[in-house]
PDB file of N, CA and C in Angstrom:
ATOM      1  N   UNK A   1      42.472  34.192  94.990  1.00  0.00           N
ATOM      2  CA  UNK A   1      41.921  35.274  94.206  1.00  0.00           C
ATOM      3  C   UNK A   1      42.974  36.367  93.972  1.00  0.00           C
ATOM      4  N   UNK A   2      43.810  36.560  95.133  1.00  0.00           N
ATOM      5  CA  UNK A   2      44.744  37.445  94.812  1.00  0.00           C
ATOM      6  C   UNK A   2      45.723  36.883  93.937  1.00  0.00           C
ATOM      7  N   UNK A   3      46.144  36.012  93.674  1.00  0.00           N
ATOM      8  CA  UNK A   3      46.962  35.217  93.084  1.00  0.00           C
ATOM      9  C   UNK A   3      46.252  35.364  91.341  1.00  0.00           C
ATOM     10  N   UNK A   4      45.167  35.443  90.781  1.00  0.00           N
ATOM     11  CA  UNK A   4      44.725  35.848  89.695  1.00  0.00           C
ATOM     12  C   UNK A   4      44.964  37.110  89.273  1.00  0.00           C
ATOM     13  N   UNK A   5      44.687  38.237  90.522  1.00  0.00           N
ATOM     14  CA  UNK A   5      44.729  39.506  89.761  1.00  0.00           C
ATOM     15  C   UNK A   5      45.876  40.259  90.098  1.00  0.00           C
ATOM     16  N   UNK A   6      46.642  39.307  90.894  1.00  0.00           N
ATOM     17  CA  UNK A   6      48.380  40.240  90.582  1.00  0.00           C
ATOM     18  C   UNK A   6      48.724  39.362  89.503  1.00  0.00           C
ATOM     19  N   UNK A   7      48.522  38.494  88.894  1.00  0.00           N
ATOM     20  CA  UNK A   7      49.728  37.863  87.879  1.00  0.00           C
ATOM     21  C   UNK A   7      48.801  38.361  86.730  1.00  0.00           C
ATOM     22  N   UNK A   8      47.369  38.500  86.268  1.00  0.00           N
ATOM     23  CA  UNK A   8      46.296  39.426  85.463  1.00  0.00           C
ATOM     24  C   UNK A   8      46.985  40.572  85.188  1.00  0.00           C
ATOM     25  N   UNK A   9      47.402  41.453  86.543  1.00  0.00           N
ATOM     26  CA  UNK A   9      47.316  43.151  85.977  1.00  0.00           C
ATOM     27  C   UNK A   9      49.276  42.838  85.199  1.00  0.00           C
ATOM     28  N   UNK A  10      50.507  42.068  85.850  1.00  0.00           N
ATOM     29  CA  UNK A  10      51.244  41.909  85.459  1.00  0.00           C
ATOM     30  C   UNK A  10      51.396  42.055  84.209  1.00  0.00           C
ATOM     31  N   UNK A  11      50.194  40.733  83.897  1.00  0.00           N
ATOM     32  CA  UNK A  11      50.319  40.092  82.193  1.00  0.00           C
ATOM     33  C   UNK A  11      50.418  41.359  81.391  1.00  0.00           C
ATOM     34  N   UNK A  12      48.698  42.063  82.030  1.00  0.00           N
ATOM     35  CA  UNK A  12      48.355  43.699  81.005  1.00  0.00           C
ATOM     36  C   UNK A  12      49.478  44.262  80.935  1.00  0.00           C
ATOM     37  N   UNK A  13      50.387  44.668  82.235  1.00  0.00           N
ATOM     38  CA  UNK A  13      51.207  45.922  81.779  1.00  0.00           C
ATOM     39  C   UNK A  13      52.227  45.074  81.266  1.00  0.00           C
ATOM     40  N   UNK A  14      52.397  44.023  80.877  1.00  0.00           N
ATOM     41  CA  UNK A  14      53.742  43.145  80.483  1.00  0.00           C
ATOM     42  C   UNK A  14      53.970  43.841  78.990  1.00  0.00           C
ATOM     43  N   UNK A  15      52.173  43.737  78.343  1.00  0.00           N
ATOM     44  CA  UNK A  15      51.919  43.564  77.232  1.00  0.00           C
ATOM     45  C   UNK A  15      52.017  45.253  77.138  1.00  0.00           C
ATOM     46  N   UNK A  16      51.718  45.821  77.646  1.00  0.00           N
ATOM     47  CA  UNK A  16      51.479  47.549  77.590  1.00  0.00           C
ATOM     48  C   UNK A  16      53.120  47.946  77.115  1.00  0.00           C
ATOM     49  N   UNK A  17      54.025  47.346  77.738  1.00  0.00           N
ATOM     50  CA  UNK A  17      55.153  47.569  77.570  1.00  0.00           C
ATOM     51  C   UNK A  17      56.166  47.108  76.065  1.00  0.00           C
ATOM     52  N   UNK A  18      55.173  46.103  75.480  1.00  0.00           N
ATOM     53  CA  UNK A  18      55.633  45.342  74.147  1.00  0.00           C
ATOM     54  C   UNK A  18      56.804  44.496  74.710  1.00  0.00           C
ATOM     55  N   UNK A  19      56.767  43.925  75.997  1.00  0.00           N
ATOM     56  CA  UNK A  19      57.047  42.556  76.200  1.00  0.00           C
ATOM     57  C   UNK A  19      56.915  40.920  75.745  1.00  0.00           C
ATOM     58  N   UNK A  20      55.326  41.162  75.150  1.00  0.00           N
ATOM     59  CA  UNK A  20      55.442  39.883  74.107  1.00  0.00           C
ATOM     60  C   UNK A  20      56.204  39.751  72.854  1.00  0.00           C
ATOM     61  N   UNK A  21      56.475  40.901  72.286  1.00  0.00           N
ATOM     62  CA  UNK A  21      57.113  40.883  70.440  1.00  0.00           C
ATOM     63  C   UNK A  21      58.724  40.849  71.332  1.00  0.00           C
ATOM     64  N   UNK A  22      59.176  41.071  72.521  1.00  0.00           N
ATOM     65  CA  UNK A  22      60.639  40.676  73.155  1.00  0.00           C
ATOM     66  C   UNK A  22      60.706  39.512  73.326  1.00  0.00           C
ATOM     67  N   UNK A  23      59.480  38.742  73.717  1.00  0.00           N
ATOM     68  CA  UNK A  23      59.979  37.575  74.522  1.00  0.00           C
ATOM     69  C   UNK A  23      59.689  36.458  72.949  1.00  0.00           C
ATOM     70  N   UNK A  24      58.640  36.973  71.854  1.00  0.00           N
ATOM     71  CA  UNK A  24      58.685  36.097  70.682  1.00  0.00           C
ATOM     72  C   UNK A  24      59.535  36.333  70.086  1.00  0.00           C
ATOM     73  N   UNK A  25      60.594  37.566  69.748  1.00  0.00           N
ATOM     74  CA  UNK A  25      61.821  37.624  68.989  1.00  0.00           C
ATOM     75  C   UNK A  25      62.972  36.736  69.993  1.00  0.00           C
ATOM     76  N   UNK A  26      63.061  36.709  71.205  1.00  0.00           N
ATOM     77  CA  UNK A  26      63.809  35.641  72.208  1.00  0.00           C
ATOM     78  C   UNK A  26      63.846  33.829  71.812  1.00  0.00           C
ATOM     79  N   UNK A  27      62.309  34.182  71.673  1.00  0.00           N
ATOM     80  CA  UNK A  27      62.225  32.353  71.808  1.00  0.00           C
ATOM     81  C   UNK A  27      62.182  31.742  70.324  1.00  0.00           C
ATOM     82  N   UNK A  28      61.417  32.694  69.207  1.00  0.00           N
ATOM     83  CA  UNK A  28      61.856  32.096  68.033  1.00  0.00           C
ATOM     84  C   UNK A  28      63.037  31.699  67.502  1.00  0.00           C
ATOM     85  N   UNK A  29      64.188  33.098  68.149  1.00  0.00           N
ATOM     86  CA  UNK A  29      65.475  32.608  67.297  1.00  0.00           C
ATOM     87  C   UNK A  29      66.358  32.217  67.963  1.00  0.00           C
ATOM     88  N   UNK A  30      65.595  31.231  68.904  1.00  0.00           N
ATOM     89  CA  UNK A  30      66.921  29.822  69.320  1.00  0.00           C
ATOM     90  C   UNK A  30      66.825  28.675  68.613  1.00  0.00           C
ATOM     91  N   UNK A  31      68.582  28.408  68.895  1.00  0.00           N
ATOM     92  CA  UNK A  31      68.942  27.598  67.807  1.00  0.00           C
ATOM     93  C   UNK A  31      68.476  26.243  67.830  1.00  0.00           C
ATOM     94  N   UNK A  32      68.155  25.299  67.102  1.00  0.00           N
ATOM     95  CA  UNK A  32      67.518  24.210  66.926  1.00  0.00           C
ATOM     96  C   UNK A  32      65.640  24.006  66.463  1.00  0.00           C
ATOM     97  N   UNK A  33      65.588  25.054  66.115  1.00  0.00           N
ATOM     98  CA  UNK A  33      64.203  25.550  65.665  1.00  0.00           C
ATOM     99  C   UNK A  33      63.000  25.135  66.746  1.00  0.00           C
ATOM    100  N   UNK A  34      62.126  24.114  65.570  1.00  0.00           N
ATOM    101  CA  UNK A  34      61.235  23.641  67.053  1.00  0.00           C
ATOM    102  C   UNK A  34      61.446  23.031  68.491  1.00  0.00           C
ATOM    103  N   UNK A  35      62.220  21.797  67.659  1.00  0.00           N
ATOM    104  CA  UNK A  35      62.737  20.869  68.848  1.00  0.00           C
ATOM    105  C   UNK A  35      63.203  22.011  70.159  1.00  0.00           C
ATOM    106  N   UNK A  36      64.589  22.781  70.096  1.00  0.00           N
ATOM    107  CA  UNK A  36      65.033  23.489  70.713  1.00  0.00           C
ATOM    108  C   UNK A  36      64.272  24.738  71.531  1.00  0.00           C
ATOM    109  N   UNK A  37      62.804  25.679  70.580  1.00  0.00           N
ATOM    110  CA  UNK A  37      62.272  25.721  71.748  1.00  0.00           C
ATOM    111  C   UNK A  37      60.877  25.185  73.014  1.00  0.00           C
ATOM    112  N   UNK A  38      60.890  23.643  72.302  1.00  0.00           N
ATOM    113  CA  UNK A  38      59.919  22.642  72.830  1.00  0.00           C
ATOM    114  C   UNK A  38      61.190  22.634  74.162  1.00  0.00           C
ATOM    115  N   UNK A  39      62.465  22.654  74.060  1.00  0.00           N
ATOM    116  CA  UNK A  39      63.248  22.235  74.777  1.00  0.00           C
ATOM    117  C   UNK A  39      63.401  23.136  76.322  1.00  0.00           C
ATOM    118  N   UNK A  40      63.509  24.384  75.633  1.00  0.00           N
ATOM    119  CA  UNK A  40      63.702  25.458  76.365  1.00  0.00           C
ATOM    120  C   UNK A  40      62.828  25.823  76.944  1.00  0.00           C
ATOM    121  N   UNK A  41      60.784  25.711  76.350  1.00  0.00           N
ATOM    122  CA  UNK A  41      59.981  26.106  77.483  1.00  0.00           C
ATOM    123  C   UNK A  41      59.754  25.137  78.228  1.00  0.00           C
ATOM    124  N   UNK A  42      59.647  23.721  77.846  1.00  0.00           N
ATOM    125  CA  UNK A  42      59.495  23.132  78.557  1.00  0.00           C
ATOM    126  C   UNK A  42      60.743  22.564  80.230  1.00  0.00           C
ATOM    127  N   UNK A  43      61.394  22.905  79.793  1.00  0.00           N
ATOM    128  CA  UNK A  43      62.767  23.406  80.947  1.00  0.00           C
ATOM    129  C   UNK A  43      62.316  24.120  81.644  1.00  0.00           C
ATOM    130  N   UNK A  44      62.169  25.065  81.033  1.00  0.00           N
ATOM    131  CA  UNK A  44      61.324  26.561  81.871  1.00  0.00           C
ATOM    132  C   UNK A  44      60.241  26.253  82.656  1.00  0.00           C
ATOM    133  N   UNK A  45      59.078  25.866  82.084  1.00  0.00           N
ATOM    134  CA  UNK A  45      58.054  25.631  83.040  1.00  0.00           C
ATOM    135  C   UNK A  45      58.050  24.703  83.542  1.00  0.00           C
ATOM    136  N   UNK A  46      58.363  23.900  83.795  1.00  0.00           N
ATOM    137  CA  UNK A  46      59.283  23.222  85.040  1.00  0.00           C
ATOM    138  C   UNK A  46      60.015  23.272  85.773  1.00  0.00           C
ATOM    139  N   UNK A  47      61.321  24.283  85.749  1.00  0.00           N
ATOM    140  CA  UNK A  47      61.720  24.907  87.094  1.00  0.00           C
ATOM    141  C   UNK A  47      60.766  26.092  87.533  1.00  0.00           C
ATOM    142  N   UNK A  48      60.048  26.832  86.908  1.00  0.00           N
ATOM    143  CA  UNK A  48      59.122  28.225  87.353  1.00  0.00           C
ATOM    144  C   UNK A  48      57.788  26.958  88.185  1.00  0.00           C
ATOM    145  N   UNK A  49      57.770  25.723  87.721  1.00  0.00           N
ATOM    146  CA  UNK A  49      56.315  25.356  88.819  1.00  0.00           C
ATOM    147  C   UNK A  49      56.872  25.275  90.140  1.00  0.00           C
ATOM    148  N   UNK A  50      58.373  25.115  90.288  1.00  0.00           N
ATOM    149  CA  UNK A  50      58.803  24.845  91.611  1.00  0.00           C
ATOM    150  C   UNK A  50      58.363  26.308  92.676  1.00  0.00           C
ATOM    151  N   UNK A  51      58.158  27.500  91.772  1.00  0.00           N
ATOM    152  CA  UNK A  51      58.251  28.781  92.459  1.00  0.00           C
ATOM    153  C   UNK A  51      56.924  29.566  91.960  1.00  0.00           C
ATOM    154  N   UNK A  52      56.030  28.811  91.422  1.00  0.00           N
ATOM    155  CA  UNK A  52      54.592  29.639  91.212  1.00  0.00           C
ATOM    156  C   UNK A  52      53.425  28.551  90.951  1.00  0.00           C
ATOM    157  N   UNK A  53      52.516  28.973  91.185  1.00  0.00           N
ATOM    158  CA  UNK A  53      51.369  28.353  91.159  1.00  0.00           C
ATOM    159  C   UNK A  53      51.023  28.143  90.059  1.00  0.00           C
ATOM    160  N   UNK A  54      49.874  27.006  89.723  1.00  0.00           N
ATOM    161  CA  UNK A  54      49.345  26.950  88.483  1.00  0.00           C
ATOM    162  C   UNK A  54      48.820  28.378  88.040  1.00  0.00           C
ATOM    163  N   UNK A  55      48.071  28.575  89.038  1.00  0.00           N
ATOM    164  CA  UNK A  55      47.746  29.890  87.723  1.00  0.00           C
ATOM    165  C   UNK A  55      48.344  31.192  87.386  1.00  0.00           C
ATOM    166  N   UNK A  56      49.577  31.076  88.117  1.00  0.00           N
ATOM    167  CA  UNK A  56      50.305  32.473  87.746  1.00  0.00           C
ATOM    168  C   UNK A  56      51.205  31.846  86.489  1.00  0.00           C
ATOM    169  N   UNK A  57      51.722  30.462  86.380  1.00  0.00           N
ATOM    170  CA  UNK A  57      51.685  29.650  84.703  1.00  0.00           C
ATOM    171  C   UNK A  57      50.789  30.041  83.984  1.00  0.00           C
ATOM    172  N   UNK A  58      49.627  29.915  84.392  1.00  0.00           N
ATOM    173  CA  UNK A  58      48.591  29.632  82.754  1.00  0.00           C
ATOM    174  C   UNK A  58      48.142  31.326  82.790  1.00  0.00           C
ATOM    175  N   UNK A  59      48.422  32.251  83.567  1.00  0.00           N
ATOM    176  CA  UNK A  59      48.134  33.753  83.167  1.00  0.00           C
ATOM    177  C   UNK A  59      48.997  34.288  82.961  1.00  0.00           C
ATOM    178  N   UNK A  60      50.482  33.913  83.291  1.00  0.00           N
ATOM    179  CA  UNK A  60      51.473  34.651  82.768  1.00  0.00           C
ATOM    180  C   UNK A  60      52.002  33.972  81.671  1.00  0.00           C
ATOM    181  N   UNK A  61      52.845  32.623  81.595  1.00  0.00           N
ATOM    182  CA  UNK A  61      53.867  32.299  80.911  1.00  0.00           C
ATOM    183  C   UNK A  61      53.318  31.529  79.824  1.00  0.00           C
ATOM    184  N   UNK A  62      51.994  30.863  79.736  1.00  0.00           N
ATOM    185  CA  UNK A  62      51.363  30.601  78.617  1.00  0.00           C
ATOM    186  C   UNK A  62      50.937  31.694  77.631  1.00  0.00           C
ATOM    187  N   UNK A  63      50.379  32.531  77.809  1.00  0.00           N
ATOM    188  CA  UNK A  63      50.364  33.906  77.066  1.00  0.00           C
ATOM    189  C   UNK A  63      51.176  34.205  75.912  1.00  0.00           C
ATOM    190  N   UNK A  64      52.440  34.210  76.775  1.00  0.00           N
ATOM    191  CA  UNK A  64      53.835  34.704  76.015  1.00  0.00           C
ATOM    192  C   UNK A  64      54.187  33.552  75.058  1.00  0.00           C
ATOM    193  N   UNK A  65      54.251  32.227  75.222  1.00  0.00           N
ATOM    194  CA  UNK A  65      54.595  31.319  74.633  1.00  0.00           C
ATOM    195  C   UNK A  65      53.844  31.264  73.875  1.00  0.00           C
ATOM    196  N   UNK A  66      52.546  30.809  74.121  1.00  0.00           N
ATOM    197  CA  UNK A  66      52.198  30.389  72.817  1.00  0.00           C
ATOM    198  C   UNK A  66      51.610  30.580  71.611  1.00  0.00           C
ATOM    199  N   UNK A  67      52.007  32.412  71.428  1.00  0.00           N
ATOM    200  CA  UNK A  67      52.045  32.703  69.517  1.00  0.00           C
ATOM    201  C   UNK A  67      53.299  32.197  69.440  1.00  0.00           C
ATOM    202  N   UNK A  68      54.371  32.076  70.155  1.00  0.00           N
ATOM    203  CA  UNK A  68      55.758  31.589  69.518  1.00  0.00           C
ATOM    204  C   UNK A  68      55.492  30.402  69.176  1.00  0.00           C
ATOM    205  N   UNK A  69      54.739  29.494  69.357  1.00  0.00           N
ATOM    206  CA  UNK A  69      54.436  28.131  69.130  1.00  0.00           C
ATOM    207  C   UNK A  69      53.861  28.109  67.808  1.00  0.00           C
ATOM    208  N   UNK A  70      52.369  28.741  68.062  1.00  0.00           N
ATOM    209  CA  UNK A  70      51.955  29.295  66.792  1.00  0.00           C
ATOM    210  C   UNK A  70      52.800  29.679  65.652  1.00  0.00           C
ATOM    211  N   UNK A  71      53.484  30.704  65.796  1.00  0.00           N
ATOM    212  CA  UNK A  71      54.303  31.297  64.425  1.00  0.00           C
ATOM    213  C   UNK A  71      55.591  29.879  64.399  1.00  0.00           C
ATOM    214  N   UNK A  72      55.702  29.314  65.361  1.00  0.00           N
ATOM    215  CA  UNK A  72      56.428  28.139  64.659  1.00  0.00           C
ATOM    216  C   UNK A  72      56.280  26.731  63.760  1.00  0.00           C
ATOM    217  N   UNK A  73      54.886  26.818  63.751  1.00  0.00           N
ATOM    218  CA  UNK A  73      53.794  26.069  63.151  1.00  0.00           C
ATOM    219  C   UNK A  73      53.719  24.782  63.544  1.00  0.00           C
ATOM    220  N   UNK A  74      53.455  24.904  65.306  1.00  0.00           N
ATOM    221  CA  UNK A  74      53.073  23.924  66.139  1.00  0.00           C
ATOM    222  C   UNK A  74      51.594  23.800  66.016  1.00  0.00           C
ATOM    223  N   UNK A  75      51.417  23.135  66.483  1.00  0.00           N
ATOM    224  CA  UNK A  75      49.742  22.281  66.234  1.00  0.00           C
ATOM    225  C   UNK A  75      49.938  23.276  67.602  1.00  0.00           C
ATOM    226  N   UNK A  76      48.520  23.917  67.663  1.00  0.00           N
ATOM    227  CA  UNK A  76      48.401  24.071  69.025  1.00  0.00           C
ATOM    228  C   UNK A  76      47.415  23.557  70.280  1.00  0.00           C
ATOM    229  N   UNK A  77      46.781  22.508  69.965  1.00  0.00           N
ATOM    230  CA  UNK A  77      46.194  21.214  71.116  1.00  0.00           C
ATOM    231  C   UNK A  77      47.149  20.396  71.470  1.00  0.00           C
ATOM    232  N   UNK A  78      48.288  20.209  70.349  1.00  0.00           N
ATOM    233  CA  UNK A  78      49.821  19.526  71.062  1.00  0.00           C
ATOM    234  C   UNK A  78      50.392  20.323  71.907  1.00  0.00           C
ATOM    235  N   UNK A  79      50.673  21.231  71.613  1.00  0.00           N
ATOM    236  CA  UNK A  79      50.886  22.301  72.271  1.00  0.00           C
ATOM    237  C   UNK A  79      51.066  22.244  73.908  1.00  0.00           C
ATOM    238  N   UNK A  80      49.469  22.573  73.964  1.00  0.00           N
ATOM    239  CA  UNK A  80      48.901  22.857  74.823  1.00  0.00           C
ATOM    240  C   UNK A  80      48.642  21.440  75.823  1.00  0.00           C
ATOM    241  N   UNK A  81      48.616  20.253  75.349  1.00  0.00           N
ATOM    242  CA  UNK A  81      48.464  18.966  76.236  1.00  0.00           C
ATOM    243  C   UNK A  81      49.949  18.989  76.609  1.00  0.00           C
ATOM    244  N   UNK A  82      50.783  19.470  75.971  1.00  0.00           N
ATOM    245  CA  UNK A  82      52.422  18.781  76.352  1.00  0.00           C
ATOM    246  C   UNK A  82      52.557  20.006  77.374  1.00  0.00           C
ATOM    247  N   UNK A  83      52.505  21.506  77.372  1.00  0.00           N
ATOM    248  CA  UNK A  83      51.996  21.845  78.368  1.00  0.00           C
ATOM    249  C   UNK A  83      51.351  21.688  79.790  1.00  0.00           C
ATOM    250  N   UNK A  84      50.260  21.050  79.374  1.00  0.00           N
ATOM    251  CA  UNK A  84      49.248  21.008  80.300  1.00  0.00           C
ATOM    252  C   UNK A  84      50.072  19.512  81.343  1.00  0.00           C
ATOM    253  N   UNK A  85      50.894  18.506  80.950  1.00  0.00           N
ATOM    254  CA  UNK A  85      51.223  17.404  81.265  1.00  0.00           C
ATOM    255  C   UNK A  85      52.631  17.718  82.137  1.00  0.00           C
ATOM    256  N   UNK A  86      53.474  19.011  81.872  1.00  0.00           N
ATOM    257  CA  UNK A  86      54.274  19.352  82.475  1.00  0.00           C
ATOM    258  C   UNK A  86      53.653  20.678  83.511  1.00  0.00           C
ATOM    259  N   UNK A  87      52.825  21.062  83.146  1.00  0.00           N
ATOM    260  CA  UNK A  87      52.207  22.085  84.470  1.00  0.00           C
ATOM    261  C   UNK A  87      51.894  20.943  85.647  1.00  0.00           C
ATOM    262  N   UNK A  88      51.468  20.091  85.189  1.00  0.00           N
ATOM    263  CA  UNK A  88      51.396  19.114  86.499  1.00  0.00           C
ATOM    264  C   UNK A  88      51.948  18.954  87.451  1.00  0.00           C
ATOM    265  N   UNK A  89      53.630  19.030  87.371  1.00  0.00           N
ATOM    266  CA  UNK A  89      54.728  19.089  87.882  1.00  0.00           C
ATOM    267  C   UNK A  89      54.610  19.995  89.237  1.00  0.00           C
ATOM    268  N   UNK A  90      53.234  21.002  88.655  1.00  0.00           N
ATOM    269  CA  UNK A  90      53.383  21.818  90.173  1.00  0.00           C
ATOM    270  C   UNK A  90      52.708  21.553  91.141  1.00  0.00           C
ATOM    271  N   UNK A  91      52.271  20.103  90.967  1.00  0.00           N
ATOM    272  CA  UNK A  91      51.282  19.781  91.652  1.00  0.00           C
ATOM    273  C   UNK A  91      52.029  18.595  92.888  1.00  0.00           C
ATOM    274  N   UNK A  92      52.746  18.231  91.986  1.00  0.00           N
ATOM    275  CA  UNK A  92      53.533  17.136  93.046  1.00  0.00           C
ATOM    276  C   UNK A  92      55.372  17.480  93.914  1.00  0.00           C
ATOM    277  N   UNK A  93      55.334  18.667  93.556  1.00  0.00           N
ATOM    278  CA  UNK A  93      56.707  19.026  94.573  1.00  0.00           C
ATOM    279  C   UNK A  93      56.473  19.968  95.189  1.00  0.00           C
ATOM    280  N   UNK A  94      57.100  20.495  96.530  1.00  0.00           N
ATOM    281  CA  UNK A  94      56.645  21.539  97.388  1.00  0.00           C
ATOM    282  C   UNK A  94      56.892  22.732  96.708  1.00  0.00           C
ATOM    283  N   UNK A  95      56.892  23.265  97.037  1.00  0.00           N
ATOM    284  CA  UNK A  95      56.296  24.915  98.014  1.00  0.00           C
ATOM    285  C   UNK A  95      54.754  24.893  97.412  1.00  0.00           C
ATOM    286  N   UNK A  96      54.161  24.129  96.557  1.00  0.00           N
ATOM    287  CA  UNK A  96      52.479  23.889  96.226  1.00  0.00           C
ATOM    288  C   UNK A  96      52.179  22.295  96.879  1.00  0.00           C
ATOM    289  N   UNK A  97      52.732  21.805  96.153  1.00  0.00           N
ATOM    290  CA  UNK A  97      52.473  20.201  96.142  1.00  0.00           C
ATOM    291  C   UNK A  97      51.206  20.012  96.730  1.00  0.00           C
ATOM    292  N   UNK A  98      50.349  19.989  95.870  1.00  0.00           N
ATOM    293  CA  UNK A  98      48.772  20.032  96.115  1.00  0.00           C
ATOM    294  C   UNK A  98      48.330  18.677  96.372  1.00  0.00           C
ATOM    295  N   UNK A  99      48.866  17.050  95.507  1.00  0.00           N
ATOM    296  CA  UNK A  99      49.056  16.022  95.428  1.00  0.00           C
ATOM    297  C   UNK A  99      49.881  15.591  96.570  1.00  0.00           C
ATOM    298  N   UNK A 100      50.851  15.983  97.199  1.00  0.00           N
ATOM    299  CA  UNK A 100      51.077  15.630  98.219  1.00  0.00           C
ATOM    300  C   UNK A 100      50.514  15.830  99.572  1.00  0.00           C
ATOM    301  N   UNK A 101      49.255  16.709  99.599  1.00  0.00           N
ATOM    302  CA  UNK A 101      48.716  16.723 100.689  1.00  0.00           C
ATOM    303  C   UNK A 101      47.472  15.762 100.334  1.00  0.00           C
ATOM    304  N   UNK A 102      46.727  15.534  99.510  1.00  0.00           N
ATOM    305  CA  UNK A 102      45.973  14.596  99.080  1.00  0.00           C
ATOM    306  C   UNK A 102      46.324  12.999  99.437  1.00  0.00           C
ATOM    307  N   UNK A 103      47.664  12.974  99.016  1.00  0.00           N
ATOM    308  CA  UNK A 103      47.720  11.893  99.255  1.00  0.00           C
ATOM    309  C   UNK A 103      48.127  11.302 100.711  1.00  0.00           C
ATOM    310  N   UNK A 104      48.289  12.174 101.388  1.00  0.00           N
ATOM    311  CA  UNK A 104      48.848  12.152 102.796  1.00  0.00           C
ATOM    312  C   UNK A 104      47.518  11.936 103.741  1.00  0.00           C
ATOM    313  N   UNK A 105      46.707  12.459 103.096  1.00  0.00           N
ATOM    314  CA  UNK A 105      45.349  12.137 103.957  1.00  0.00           C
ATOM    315  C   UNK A 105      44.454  11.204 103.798  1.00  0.00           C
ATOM    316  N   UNK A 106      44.920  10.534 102.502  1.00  0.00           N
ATOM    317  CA  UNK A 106      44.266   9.113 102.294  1.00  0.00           C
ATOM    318  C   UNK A 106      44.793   7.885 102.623  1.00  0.00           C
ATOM    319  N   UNK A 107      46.022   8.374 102.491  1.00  0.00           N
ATOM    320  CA  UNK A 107      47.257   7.270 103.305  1.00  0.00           C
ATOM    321  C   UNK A 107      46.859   7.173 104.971  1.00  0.00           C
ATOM    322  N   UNK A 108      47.089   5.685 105.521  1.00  0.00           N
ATOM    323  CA  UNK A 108      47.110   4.929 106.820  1.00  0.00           C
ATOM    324  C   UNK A 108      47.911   5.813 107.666  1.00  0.00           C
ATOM    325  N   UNK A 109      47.144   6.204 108.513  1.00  0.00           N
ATOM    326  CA  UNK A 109      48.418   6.991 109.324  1.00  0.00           C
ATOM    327  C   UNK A 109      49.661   6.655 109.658  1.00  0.00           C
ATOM    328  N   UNK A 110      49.822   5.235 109.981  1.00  0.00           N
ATOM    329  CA  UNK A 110      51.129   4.158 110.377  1.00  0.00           C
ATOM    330  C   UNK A 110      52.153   4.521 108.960  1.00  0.00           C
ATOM    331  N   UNK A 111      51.617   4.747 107.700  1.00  0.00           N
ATOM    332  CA  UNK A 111      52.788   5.371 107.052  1.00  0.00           C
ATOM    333  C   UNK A 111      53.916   6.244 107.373  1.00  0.00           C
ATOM    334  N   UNK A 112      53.183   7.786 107.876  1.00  0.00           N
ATOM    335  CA  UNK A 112      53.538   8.263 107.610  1.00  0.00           C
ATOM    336  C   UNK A 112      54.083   9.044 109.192  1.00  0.00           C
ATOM    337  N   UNK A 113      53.875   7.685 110.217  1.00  0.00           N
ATOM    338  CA  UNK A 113      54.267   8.738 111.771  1.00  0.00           C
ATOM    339  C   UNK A 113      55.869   8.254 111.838  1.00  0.00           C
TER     340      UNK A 113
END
């Protein structure tokens, strides 16, 4: 719960500050148009799952991204599944690895002593 409303009040004052029209003038005008920044967030949110939780992703860094997606005239359910398929990522390596404790407890103990 705390994990919602510190990365929540963040987002607000991110935006209070006109941090989104910085971070969409950032990501629109890299070079290689779409491809390049399909390239770059998706880079991004994949090293940031190693160091935050799903939902400090989907309340902070989805936000910001995706009018840049939008004004790049991405479909945005593509978008958002190619997204949603690399947020996963935070599910299976540590400092979360939510999937790795799942699977550790369904696994034979003789695996894993």
């Amino acid at each position: 719960m705390n994990t919602l409303i510190g990365s929540t009040v963040f987002r607000l004052v991110f935006q209070g500050v006109g941090g989104p029209i910085w971070v969409e003038h950032l990501l629109s005008g890299l070079p290689g148009g779409v491809l390049g920044f399909l390239i770059v967030v998706n880079v991004m949110v994949f090293v940031l799952a190693f160091f935050l939780d799903f939902f400090e992703l989907a309340f902070i860094v989805i936000p910001l991204i995706g009018p840049v997606a939008i004004k790049l005239g991405m479909d945005p359910v593509w978008f958002g599944m190619l997204l949603a398929v690399n947020l996963q990522t935070s599910f299976m390596h540590p400092r979360f690895g939510f999937a790795l404790f799942y699977l550790r407890s369904v696994a034979p103990a003789e695996n894993y002593q």
